[in-house]
PDB file of N, CA and C in Angstrom:
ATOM      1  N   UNK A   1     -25.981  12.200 -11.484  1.00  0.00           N
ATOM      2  CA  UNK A   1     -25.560  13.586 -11.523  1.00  0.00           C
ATOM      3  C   UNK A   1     -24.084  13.616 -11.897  1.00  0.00           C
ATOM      4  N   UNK A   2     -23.803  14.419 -12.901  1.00  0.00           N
ATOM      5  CA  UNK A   2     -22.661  14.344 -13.449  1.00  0.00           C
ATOM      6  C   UNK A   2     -21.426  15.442 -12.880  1.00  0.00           C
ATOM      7  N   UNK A   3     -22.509  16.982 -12.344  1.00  0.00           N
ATOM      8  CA  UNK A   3     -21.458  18.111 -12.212  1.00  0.00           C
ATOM      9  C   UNK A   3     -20.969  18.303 -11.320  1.00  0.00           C
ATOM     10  N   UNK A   4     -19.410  18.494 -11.032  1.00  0.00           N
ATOM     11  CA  UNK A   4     -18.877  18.487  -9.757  1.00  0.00           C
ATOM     12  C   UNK A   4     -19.376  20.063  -9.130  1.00  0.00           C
ATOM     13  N   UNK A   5     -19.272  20.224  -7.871  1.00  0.00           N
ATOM     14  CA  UNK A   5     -19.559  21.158  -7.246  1.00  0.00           C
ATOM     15  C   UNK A   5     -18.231  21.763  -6.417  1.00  0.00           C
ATOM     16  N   UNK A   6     -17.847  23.218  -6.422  1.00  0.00           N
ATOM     17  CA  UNK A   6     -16.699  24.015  -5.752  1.00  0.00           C
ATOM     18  C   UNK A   6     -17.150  23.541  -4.393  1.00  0.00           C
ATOM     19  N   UNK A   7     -16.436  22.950  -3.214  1.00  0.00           N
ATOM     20  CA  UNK A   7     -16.603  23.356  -1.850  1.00  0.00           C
ATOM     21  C   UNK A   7     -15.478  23.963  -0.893  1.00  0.00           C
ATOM     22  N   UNK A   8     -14.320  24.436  -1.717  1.00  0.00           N
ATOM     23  CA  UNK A   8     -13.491  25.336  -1.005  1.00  0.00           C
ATOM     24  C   UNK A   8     -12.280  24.879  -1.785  1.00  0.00           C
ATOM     25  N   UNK A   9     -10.954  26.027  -1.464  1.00  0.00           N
ATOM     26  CA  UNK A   9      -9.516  25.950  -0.971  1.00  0.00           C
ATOM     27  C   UNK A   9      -9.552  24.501  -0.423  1.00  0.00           C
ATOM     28  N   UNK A  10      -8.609  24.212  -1.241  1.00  0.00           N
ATOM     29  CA  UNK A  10      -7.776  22.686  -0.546  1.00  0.00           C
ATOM     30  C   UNK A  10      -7.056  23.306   0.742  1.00  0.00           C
ATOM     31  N   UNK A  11      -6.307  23.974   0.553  1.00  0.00           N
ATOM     32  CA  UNK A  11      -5.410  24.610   1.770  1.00  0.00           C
ATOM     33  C   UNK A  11      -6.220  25.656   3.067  1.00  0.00           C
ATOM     34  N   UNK A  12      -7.702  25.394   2.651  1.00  0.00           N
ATOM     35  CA  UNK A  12      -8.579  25.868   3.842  1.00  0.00           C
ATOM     36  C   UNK A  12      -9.103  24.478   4.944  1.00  0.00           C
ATOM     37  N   UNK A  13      -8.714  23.102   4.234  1.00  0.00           N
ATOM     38  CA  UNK A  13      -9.044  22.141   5.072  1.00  0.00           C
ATOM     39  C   UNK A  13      -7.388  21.529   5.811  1.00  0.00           C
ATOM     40  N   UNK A  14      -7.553  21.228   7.133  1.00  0.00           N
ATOM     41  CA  UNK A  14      -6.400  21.057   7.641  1.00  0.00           C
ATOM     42  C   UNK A  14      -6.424  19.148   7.596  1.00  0.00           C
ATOM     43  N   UNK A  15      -5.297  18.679   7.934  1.00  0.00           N
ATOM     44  CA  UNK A  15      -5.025  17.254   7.282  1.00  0.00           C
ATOM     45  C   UNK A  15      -4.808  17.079   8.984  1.00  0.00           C
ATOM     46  N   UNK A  16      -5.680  16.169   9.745  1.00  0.00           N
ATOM     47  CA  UNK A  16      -7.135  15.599   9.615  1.00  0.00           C
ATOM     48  C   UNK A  16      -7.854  16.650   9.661  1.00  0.00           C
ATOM     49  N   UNK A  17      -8.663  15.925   8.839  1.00  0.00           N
ATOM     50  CA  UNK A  17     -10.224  17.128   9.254  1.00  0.00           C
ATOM     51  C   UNK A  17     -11.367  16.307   9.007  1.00  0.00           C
ATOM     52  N   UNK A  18     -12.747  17.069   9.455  1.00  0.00           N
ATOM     53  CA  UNK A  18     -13.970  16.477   9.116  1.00  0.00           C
ATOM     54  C   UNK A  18     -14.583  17.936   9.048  1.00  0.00           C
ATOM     55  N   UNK A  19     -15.073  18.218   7.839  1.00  0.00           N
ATOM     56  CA  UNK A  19     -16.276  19.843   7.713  1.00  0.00           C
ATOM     57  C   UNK A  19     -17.305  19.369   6.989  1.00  0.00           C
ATOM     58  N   UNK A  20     -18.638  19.720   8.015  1.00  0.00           N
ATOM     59  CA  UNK A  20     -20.038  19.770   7.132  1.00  0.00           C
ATOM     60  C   UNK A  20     -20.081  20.678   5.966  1.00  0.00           C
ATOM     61  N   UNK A  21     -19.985  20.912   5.075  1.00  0.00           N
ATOM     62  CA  UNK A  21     -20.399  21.417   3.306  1.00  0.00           C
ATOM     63  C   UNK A  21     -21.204  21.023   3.105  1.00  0.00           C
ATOM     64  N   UNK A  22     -21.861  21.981   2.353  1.00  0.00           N
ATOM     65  CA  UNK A  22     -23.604  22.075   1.573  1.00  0.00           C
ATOM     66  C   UNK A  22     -23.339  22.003  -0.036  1.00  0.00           C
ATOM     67  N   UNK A  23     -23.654  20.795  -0.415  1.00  0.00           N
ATOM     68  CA  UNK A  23     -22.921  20.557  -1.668  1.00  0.00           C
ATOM     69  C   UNK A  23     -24.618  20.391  -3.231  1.00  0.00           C
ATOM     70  N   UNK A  24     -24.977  21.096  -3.657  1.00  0.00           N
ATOM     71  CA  UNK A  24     -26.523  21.133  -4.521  1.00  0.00           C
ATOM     72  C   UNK A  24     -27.427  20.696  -3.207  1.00  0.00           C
ATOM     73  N   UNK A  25     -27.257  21.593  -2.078  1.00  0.00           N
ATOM     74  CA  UNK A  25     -28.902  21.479  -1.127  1.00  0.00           C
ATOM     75  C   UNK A  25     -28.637  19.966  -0.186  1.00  0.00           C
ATOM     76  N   UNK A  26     -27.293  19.695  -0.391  1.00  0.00           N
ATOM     77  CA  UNK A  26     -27.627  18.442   0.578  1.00  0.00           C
ATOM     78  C   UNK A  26     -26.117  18.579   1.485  1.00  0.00           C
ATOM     79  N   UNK A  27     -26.124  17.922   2.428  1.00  0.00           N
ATOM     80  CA  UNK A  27     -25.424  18.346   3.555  1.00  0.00           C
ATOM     81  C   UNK A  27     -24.030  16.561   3.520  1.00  0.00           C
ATOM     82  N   UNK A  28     -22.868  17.256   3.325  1.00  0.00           N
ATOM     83  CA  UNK A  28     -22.056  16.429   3.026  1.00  0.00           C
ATOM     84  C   UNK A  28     -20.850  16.877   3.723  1.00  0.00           C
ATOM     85  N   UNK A  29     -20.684  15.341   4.296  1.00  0.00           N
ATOM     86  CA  UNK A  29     -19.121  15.718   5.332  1.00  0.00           C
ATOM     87  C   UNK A  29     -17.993  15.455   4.613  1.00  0.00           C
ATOM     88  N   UNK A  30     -17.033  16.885   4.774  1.00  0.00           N
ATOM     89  CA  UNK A  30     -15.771  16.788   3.724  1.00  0.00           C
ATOM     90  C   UNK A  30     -14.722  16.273   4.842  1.00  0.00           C
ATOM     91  N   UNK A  31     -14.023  15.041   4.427  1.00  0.00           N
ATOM     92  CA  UNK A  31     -12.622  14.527   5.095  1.00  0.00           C
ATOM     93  C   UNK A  31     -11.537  15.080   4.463  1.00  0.00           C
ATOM     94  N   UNK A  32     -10.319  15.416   5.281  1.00  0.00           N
ATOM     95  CA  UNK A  32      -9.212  15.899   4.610  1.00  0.00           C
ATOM     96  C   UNK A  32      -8.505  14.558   5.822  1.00  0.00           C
ATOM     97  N   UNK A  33      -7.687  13.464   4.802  1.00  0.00           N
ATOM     98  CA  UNK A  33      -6.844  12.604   5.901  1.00  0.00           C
ATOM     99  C   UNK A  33      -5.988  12.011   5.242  1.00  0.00           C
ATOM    100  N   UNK A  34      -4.457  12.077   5.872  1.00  0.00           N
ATOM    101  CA  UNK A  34      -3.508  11.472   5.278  1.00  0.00           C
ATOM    102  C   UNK A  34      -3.552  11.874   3.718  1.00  0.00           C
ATOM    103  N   UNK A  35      -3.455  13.195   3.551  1.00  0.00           N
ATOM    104  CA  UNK A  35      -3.593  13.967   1.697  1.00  0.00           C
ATOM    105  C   UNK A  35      -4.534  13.157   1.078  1.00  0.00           C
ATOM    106  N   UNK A  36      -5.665  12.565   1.196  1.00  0.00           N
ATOM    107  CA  UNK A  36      -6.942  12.497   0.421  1.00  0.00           C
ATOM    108  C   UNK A  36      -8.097  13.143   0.912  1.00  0.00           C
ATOM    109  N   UNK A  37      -8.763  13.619   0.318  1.00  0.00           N
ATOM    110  CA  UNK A  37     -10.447  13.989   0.298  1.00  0.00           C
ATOM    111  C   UNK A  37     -11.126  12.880   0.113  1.00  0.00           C
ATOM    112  N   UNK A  38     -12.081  12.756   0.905  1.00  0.00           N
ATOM    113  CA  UNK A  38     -13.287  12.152   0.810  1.00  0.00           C
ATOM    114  C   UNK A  38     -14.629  12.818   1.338  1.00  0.00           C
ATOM    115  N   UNK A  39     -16.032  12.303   0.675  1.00  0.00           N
ATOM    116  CA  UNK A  39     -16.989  12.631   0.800  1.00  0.00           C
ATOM    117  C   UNK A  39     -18.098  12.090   0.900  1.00  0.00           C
ATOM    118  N   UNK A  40     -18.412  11.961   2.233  1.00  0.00           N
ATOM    119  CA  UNK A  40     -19.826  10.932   2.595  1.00  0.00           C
ATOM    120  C   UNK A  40     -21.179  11.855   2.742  1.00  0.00           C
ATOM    121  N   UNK A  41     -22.168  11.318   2.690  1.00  0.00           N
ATOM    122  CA  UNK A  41     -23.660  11.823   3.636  1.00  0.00           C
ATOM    123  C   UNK A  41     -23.126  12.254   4.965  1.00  0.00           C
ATOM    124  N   UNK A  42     -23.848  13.260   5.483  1.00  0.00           N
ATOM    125  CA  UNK A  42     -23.876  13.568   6.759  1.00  0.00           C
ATOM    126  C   UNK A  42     -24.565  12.705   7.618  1.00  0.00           C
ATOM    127  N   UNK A  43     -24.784  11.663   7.818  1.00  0.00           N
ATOM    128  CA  UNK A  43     -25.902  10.609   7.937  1.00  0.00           C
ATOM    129  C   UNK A  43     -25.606   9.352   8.255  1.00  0.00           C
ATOM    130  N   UNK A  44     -25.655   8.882   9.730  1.00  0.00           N
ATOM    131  CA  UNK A  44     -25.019   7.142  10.314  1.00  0.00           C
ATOM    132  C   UNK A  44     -26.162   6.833   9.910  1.00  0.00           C
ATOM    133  N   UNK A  45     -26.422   5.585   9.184  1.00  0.00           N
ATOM    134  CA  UNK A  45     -27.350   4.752   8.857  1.00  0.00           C
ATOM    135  C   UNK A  45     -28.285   4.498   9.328  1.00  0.00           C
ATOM    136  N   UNK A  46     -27.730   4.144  10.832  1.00  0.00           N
ATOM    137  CA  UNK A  46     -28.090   3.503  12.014  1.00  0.00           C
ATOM    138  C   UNK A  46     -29.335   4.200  12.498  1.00  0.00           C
ATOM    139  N   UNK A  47     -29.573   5.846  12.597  1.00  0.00           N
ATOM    140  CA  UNK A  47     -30.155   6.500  13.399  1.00  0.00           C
ATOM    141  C   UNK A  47     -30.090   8.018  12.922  1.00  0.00           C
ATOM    142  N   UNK A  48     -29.584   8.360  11.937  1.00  0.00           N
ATOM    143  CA  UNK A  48     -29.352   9.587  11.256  1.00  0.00           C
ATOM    144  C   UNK A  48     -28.307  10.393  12.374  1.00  0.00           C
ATOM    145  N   UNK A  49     -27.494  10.138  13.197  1.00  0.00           N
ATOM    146  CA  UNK A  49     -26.295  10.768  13.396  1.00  0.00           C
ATOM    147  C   UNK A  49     -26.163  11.826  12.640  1.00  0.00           C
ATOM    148  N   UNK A  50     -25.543  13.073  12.675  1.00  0.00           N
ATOM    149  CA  UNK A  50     -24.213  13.420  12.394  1.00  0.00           C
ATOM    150  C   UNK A  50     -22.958  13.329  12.376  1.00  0.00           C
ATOM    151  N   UNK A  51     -22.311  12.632  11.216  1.00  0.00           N
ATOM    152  CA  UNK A  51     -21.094  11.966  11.258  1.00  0.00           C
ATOM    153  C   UNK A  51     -20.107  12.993  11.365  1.00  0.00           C
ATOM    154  N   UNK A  52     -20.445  14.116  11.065  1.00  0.00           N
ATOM    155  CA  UNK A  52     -19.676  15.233  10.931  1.00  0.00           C
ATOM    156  C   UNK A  52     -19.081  16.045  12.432  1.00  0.00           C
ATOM    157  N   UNK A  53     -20.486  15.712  13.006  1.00  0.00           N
ATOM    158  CA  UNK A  53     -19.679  15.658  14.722  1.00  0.00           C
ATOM    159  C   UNK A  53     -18.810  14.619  15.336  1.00  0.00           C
ATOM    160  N   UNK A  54     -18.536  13.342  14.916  1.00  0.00           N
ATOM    161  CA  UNK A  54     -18.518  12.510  15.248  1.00  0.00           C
ATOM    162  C   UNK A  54     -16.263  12.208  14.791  1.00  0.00           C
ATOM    163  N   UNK A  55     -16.086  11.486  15.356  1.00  0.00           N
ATOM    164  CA  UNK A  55     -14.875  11.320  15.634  1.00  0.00           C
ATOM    165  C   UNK A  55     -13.788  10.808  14.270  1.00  0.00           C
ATOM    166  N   UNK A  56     -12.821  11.338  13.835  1.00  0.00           N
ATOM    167  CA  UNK A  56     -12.288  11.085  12.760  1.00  0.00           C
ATOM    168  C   UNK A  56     -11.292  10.132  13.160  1.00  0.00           C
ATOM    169  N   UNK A  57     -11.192   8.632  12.426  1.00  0.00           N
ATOM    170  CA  UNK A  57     -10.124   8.094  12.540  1.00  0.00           C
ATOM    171  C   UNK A  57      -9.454   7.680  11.722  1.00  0.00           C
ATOM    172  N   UNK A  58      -8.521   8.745  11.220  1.00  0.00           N
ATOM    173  CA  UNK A  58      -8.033   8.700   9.983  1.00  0.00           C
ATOM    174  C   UNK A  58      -6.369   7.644  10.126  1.00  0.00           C
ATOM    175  N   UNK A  59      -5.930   7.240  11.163  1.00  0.00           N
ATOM    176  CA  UNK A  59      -4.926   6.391  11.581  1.00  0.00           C
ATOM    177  C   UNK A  59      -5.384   4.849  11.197  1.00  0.00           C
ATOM    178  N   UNK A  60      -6.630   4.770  11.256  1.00  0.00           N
ATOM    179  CA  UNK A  60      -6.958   3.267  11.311  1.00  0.00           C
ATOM    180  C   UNK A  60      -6.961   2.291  10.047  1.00  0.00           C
ATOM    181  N   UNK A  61      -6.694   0.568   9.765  1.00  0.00           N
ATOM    182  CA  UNK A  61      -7.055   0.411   8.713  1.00  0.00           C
ATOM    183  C   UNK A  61      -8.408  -0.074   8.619  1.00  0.00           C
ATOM    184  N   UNK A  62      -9.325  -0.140   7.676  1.00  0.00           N
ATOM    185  CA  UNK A  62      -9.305   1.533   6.701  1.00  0.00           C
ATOM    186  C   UNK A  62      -9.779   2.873   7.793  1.00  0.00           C
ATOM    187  N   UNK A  63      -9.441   3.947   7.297  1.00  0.00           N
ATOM    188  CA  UNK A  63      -9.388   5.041   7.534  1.00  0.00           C
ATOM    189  C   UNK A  63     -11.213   5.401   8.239  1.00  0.00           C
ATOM    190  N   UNK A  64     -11.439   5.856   8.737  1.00  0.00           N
ATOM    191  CA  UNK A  64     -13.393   5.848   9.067  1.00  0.00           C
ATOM    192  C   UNK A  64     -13.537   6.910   9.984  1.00  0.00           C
ATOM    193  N   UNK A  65     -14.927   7.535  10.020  1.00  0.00           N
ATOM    194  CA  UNK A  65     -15.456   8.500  10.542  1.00  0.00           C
ATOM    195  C   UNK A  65     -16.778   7.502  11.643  1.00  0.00           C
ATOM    196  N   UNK A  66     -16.347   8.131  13.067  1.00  0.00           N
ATOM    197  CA  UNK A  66     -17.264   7.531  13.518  1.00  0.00           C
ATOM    198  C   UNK A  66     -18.663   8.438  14.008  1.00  0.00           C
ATOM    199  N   UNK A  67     -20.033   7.837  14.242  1.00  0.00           N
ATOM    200  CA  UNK A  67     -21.042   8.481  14.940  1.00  0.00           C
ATOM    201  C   UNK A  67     -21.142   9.000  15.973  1.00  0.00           C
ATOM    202  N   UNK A  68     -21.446  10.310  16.364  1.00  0.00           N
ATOM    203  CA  UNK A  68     -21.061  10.251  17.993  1.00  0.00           C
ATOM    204  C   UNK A  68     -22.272   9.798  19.160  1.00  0.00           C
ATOM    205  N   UNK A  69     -23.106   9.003  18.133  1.00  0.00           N
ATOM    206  CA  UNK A  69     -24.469   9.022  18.771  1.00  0.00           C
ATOM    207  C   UNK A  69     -24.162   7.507  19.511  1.00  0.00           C
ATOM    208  N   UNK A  70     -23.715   6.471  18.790  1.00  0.00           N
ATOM    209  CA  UNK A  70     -23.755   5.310  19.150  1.00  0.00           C
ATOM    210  C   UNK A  70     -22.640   4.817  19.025  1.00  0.00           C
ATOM    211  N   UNK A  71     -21.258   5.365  18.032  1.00  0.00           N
ATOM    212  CA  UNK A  71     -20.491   4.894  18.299  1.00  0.00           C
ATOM    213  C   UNK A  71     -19.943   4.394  16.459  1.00  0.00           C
ATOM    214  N   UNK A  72     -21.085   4.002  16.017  1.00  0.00           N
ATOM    215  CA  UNK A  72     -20.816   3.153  14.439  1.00  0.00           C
ATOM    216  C   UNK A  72     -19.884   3.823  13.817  1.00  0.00           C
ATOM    217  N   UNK A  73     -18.912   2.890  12.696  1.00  0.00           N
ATOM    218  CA  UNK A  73     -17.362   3.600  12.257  1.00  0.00           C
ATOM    219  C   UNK A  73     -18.269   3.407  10.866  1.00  0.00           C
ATOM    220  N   UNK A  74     -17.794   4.270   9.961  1.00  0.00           N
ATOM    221  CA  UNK A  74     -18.071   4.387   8.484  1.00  0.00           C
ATOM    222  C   UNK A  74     -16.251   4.308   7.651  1.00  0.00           C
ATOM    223  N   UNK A  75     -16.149   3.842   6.715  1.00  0.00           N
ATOM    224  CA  UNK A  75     -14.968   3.519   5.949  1.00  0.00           C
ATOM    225  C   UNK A  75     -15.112   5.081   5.328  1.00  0.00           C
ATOM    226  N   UNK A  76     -14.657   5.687   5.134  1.00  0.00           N
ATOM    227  CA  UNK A  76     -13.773   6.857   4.349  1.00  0.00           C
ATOM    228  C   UNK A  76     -13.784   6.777   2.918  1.00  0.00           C
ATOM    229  N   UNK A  77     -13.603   5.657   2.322  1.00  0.00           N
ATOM    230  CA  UNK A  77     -13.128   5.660   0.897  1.00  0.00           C
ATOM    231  C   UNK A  77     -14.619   5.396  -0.074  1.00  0.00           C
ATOM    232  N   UNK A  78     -15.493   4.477   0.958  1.00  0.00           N
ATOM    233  CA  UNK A  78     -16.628   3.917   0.014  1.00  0.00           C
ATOM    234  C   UNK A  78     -17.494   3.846   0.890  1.00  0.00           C
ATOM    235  N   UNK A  79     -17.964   4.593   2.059  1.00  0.00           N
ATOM    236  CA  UNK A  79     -18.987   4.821   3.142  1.00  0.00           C
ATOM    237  C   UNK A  79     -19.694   3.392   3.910  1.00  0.00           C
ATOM    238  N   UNK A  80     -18.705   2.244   3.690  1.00  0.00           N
ATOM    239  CA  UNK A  80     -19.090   1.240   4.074  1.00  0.00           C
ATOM    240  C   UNK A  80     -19.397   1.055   5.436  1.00  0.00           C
ATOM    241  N   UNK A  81     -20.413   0.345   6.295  1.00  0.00           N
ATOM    242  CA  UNK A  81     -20.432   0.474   7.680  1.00  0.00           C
ATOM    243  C   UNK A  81     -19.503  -0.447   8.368  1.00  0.00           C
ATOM    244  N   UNK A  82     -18.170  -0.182   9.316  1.00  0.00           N
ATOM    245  CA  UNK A  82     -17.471  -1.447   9.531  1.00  0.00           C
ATOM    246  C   UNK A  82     -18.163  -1.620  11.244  1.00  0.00           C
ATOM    247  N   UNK A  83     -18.694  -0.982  11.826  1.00  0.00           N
ATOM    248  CA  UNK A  83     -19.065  -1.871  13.450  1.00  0.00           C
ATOM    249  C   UNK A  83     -20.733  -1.223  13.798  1.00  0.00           C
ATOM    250  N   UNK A  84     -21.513  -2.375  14.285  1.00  0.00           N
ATOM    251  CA  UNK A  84     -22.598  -1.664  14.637  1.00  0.00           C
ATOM    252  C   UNK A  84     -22.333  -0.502  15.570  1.00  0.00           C
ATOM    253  N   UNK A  85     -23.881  -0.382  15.415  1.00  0.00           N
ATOM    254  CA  UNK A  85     -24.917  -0.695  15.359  1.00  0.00           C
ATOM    255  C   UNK A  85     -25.328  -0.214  13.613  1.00  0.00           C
ATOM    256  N   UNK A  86     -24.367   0.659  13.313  1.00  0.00           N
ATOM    257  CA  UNK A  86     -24.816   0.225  11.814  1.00  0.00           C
ATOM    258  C   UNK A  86     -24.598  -1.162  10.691  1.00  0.00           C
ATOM    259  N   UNK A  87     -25.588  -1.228   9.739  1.00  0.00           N
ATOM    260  CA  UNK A  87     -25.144  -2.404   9.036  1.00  0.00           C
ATOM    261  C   UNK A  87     -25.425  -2.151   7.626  1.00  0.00           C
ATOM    262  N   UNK A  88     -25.674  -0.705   6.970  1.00  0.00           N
ATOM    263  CA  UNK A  88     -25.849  -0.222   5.953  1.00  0.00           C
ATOM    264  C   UNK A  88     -25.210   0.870   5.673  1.00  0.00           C
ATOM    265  N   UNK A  89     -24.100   1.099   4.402  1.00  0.00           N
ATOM    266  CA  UNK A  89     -23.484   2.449   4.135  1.00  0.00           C
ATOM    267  C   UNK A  89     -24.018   3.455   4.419  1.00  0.00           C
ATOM    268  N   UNK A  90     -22.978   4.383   4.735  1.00  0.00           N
ATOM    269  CA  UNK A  90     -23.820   6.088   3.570  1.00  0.00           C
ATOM    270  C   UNK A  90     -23.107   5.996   2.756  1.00  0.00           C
ATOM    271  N   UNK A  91     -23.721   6.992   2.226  1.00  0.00           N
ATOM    272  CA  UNK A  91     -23.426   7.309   0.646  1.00  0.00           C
ATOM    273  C   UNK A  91     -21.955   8.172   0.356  1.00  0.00           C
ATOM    274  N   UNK A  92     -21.097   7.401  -0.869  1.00  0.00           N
ATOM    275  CA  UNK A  92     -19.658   8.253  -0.807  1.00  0.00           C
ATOM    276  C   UNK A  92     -19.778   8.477  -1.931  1.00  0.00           C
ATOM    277  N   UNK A  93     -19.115   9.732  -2.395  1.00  0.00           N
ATOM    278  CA  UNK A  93     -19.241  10.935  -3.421  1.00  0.00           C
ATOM    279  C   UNK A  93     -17.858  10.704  -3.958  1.00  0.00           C
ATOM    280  N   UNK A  94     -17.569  11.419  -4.646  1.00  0.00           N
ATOM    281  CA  UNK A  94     -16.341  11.235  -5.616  1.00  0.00           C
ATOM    282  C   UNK A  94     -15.901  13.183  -5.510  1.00  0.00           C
ATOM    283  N   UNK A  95     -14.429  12.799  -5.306  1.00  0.00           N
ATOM    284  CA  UNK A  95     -14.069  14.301  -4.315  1.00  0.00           C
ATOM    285  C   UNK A  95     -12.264  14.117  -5.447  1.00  0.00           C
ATOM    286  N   UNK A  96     -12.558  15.458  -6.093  1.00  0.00           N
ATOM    287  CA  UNK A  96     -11.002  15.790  -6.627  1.00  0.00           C
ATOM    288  C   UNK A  96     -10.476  16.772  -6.341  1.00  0.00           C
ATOM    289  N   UNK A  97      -9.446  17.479  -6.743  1.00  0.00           N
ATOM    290  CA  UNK A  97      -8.926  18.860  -6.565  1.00  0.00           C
ATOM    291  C   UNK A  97      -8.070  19.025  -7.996  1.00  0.00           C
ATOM    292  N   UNK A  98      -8.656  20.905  -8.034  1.00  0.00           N
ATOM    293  CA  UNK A  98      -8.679  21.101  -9.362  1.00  0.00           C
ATOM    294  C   UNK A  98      -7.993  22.500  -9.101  1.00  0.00           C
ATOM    295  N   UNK A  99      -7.177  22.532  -9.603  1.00  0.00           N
ATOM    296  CA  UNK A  99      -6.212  24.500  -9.456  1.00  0.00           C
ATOM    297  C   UNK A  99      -6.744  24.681  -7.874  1.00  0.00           C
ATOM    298  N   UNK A 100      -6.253  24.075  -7.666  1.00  0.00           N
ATOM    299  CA  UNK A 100      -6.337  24.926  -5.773  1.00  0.00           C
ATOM    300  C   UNK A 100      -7.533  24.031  -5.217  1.00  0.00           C
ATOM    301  N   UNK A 101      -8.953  23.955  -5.667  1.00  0.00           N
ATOM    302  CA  UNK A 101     -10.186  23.801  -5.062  1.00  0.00           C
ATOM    303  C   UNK A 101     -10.691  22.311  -4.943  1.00  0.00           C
ATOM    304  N   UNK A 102     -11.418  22.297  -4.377  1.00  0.00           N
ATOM    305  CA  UNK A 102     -11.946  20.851  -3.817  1.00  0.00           C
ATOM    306  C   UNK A 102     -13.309  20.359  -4.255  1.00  0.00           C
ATOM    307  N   UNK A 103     -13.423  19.629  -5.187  1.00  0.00           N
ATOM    308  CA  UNK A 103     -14.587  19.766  -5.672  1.00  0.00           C
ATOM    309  C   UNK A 103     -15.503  17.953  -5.357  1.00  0.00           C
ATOM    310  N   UNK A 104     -16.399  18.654  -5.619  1.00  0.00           N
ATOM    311  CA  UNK A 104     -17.076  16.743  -5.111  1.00  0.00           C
ATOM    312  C   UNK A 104     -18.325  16.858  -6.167  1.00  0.00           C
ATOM    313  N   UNK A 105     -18.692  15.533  -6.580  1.00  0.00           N
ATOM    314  CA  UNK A 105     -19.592  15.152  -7.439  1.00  0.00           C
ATOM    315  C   UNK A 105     -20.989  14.252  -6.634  1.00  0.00           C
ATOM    316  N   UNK A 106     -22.115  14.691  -6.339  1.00  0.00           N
ATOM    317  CA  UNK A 106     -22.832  13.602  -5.597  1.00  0.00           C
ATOM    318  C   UNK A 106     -23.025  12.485  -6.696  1.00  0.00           C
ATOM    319  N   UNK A 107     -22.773  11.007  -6.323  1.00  0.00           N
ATOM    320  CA  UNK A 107     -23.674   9.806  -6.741  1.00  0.00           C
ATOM    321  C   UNK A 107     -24.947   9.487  -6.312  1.00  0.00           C
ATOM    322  N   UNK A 108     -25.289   8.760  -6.957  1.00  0.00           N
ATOM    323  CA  UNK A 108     -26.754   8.018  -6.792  1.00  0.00           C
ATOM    324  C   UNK A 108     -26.500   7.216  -5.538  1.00  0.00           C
TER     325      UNK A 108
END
């Protein structure tokens, strides 16, 4: 899929943040941390979590969103899993800003 999708004002997300967005019918958690966007699945590997409830640790190296179900940290930049109980990504999207807005592209 090639077309990026509008999901708001840059200056409507506060630096940290974590917001569930509905991006073409699928449910994607927008990070605002340390002035980057990123964009994962709503989805811990592990157990289908909501990562989007789940705890932002945008201080850490690397930067990660954790599950609040079990605990598992996800990397920020490339949805990698860094501590169980997960041991498989979610999925990270490609997130720019364009005249003001925040736009994200889903990958495969």
């Amino acid at each position: 899929m090639s077309q990026f999708f509008p999901v708001g004002p840059a200056g409507d997300f506060a630096d940290p943040s974590s917001t569930l967005v509905d991006v073409d019918d699928e449910s994607i958690v927008l990070i605002h941390a340390s002035g980057r966007f990123y964009a994962l699945d709503d989805v811990c590997t592990h157990d289908g979590g909501p990562l989007s409830d789940g705890p932002l640790n945008a201080g850490d190296d690397p930067p990660s969103i954790e599950c609040p179900r079990h605990g598992a940290e996800f990397a920020l930049a490339d949805g990698a899993a860094l501590t169980m109980p997960a041991t498989k990504p979610t999925r990270a999207h490609e997130v720019k800003v364009e005249d003001g807005q925040v736009l994200v592209r889903l990958c495969d």
